[in-house]
PDB file of N, CA and C in Angstrom:
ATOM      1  N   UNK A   1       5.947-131.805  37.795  1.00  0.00           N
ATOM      2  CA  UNK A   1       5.422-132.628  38.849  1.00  0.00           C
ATOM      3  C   UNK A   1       6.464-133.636  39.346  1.00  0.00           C
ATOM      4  N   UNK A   2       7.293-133.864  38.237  1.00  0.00           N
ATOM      5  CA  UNK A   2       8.370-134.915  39.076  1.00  0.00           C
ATOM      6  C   UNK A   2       9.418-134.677  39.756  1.00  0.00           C
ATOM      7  N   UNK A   3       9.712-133.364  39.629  1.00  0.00           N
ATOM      8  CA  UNK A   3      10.782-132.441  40.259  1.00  0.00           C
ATOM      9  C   UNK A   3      10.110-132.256  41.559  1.00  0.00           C
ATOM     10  N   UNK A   4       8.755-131.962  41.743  1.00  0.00           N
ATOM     11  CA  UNK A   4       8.389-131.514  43.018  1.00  0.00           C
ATOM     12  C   UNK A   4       8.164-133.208  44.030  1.00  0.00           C
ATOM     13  N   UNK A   5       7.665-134.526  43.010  1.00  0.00           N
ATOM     14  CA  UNK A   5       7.876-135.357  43.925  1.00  0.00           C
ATOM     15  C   UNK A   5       9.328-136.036  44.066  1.00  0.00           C
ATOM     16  N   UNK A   6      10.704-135.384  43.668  1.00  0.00           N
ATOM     17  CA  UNK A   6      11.818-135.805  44.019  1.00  0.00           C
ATOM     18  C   UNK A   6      12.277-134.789  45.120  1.00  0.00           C
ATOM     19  N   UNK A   7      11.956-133.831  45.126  1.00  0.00           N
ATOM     20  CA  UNK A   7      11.717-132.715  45.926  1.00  0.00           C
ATOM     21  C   UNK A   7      13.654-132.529  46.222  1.00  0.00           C
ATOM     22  N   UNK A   8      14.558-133.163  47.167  1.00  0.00           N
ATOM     23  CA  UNK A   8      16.291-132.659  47.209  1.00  0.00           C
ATOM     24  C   UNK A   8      17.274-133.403  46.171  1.00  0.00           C
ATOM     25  N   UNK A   9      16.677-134.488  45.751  1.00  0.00           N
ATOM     26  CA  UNK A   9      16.830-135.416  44.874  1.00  0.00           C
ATOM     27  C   UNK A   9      16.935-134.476  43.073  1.00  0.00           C
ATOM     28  N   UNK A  10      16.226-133.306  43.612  1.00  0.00           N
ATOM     29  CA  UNK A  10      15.959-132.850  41.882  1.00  0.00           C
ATOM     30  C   UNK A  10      17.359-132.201  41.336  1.00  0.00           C
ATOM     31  N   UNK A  11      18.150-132.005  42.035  1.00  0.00           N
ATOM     32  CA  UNK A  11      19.154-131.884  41.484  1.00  0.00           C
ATOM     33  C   UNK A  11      20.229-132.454  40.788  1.00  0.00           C
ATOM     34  N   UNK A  12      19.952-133.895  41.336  1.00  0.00           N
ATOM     35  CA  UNK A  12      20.618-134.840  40.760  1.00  0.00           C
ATOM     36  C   UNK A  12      20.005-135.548  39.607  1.00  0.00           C
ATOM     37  N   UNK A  13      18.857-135.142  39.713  1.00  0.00           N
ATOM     38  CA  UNK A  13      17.370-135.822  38.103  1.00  0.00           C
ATOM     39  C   UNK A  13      18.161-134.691  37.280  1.00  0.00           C
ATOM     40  N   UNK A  14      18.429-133.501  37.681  1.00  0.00           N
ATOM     41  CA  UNK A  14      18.734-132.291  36.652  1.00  0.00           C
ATOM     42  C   UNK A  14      19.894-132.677  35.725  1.00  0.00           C
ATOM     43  N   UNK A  15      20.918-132.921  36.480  1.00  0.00           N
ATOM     44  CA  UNK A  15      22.255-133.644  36.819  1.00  0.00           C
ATOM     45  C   UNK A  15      22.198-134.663  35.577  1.00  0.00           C
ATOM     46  N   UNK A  16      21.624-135.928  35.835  1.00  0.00           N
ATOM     47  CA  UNK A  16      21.128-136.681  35.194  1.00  0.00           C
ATOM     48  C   UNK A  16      20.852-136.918  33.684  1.00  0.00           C
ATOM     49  N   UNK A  17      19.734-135.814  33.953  1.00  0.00           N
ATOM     50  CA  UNK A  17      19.564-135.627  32.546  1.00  0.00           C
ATOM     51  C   UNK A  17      19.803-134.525  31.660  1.00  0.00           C
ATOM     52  N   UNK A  18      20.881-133.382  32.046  1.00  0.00           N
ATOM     53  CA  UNK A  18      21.899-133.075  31.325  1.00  0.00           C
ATOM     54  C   UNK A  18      22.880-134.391  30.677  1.00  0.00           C
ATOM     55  N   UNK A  19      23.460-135.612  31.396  1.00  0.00           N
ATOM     56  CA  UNK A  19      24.623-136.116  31.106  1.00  0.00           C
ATOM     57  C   UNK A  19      23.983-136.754  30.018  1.00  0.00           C
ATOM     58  N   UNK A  20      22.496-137.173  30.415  1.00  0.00           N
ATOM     59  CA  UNK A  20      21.612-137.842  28.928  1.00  0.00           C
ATOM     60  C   UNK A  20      21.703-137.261  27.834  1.00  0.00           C
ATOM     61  N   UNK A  21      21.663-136.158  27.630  1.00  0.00           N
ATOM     62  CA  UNK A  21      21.345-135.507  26.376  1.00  0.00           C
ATOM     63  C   UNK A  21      22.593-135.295  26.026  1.00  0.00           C
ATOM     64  N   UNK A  22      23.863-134.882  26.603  1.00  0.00           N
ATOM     65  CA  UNK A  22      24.948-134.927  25.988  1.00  0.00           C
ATOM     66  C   UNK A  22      25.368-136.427  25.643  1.00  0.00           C
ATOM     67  N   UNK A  23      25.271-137.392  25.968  1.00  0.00           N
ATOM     68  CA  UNK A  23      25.725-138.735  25.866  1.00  0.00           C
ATOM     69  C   UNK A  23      24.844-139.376  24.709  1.00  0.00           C
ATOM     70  N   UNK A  24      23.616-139.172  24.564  1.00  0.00           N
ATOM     71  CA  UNK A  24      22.225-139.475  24.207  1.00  0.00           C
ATOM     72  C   UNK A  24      21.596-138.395  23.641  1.00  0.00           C
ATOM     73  N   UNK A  25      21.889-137.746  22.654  1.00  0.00           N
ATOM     74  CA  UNK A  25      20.783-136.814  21.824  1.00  0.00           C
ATOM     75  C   UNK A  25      19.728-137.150  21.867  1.00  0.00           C
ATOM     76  N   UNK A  26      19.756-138.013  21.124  1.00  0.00           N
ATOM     77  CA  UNK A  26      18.395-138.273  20.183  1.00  0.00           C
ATOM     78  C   UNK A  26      17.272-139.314  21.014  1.00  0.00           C
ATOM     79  N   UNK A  27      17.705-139.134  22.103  1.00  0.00           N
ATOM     80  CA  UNK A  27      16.580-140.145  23.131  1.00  0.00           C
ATOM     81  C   UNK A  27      15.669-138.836  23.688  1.00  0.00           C
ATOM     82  N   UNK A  28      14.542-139.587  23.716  1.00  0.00           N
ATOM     83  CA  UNK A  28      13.694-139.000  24.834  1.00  0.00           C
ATOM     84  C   UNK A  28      12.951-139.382  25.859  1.00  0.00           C
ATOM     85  N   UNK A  29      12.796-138.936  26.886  1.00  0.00           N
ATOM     86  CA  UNK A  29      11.819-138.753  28.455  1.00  0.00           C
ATOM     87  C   UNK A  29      10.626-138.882  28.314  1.00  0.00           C
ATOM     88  N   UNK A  30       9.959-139.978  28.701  1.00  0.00           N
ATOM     89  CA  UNK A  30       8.449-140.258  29.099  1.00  0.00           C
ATOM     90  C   UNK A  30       8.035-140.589  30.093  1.00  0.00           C
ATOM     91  N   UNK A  31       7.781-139.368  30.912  1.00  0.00           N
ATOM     92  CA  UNK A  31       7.264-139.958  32.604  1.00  0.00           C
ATOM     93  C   UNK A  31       5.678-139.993  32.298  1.00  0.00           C
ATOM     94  N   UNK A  32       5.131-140.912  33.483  1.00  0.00           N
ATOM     95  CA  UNK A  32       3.931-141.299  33.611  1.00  0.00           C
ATOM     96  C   UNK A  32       3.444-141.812  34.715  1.00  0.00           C
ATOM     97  N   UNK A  33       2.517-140.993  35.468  1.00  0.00           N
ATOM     98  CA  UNK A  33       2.242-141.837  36.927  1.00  0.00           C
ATOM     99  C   UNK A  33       1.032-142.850  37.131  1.00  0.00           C
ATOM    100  N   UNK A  34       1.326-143.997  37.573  1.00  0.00           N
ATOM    101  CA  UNK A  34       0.585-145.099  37.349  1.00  0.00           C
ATOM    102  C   UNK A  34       0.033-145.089  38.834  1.00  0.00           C
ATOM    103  N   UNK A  35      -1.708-144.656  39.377  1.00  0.00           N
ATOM    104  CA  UNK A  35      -2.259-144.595  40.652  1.00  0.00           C
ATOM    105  C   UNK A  35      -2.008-146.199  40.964  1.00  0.00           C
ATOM    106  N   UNK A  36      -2.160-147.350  40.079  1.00  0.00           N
ATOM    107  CA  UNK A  36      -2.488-148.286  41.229  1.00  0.00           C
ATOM    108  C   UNK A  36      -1.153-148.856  41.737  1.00  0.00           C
ATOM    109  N   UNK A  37      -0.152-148.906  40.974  1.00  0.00           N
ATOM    110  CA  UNK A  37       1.274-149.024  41.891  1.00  0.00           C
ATOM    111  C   UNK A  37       2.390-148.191  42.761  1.00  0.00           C
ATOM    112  N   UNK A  38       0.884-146.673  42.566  1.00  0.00           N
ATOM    113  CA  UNK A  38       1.612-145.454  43.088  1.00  0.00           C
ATOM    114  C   UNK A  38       3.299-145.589  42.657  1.00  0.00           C
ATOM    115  N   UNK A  39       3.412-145.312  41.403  1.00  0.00           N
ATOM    116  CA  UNK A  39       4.651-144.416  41.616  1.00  0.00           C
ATOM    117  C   UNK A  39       4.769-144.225  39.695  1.00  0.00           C
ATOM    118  N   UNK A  40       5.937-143.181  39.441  1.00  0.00           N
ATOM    119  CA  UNK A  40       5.939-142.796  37.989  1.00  0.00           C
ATOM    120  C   UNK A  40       7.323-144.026  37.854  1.00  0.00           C
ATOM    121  N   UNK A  41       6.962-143.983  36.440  1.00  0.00           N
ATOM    122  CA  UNK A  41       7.699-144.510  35.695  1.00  0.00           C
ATOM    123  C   UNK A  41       8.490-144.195  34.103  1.00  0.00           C
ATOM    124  N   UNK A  42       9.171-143.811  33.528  1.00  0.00           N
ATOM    125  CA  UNK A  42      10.057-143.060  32.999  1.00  0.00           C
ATOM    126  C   UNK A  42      10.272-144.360  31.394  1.00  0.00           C
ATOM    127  N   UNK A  43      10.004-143.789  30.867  1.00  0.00           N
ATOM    128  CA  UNK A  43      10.670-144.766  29.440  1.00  0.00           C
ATOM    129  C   UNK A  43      11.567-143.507  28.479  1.00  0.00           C
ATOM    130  N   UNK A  44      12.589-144.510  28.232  1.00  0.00           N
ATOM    131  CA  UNK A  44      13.601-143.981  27.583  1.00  0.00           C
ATOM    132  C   UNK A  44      14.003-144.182  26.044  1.00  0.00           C
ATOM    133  N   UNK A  45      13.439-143.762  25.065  1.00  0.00           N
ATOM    134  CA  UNK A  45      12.852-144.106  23.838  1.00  0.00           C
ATOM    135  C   UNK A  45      14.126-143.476  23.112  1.00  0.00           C
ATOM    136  N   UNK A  46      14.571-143.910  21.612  1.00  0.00           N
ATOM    137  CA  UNK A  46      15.048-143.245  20.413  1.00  0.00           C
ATOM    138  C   UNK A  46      14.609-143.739  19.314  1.00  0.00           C
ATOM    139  N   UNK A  47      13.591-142.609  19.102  1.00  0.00           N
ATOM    140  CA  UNK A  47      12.860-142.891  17.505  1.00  0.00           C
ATOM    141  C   UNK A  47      11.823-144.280  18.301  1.00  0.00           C
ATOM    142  N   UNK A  48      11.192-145.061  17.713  1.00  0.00           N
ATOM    143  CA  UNK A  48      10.476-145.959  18.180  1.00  0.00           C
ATOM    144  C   UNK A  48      10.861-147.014  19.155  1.00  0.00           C
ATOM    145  N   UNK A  49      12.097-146.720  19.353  1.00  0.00           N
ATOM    146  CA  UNK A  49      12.750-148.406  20.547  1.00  0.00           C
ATOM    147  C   UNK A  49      12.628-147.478  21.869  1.00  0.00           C
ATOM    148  N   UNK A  50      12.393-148.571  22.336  1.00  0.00           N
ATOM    149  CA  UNK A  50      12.532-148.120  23.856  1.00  0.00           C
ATOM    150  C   UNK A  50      13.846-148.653  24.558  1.00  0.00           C
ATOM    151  N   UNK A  51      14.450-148.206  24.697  1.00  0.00           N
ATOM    152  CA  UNK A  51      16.202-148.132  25.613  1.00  0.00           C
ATOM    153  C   UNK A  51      15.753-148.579  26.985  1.00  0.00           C
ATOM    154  N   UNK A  52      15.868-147.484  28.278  1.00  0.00           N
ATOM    155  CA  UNK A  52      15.429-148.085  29.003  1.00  0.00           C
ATOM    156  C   UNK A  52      14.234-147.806  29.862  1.00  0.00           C
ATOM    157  N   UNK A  53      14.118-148.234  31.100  1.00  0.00           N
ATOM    158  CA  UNK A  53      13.094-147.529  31.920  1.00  0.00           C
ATOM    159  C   UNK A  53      13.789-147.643  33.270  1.00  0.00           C
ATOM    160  N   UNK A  54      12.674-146.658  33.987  1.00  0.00           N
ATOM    161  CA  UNK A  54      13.286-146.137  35.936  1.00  0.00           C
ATOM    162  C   UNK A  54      12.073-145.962  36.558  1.00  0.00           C
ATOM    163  N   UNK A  55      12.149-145.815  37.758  1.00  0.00           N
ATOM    164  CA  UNK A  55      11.142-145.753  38.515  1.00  0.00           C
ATOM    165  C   UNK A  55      11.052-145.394  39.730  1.00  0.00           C
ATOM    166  N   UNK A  56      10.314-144.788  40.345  1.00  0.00           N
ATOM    167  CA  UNK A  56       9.964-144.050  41.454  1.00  0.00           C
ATOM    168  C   UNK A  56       9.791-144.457  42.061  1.00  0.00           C
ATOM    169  N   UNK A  57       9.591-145.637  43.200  1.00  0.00           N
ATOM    170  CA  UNK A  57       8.472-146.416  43.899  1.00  0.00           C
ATOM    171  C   UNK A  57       7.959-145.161  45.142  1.00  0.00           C
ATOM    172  N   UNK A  58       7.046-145.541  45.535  1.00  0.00           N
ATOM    173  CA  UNK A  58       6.110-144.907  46.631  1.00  0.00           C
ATOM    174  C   UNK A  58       6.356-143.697  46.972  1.00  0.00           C
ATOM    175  N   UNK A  59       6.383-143.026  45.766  1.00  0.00           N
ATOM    176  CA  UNK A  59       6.029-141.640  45.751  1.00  0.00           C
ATOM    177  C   UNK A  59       4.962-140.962  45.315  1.00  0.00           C
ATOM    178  N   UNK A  60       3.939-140.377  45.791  1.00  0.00           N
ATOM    179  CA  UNK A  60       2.830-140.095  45.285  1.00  0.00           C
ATOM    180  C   UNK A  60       2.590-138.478  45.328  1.00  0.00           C
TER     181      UNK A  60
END
């Protein structure tokens, strides 16, 4: 679903998060779309910490 709302952009999310996982093993991707601020938001976790977060705005 987030590939289709980045829609020419997804190549560079692909992009992206290849360089993550080589740079960053052991992290992982948590998208989540939140209706009342319309847009997803992404947490970037290893093991229980959360690293960072990103965000979509007004994409629905």
């Amino acid at each position: 679903m987030v590939h289709e709302s980045l829609g020419e952009g997804s190549a560079s999310y692909e992009q992206f998060l290849y360089r993550l996982s080589e740079s960053f093993p052991e992290m992982s991707l948590d998208w989540r779309y939140y209706k009342a601020g319309k847009a997803w938001i992404c947490k970037g976790s290893k093991r229980k910490k959360s690293c960072q977060f990103a965000s979509s705005l007004g994409v629905s």
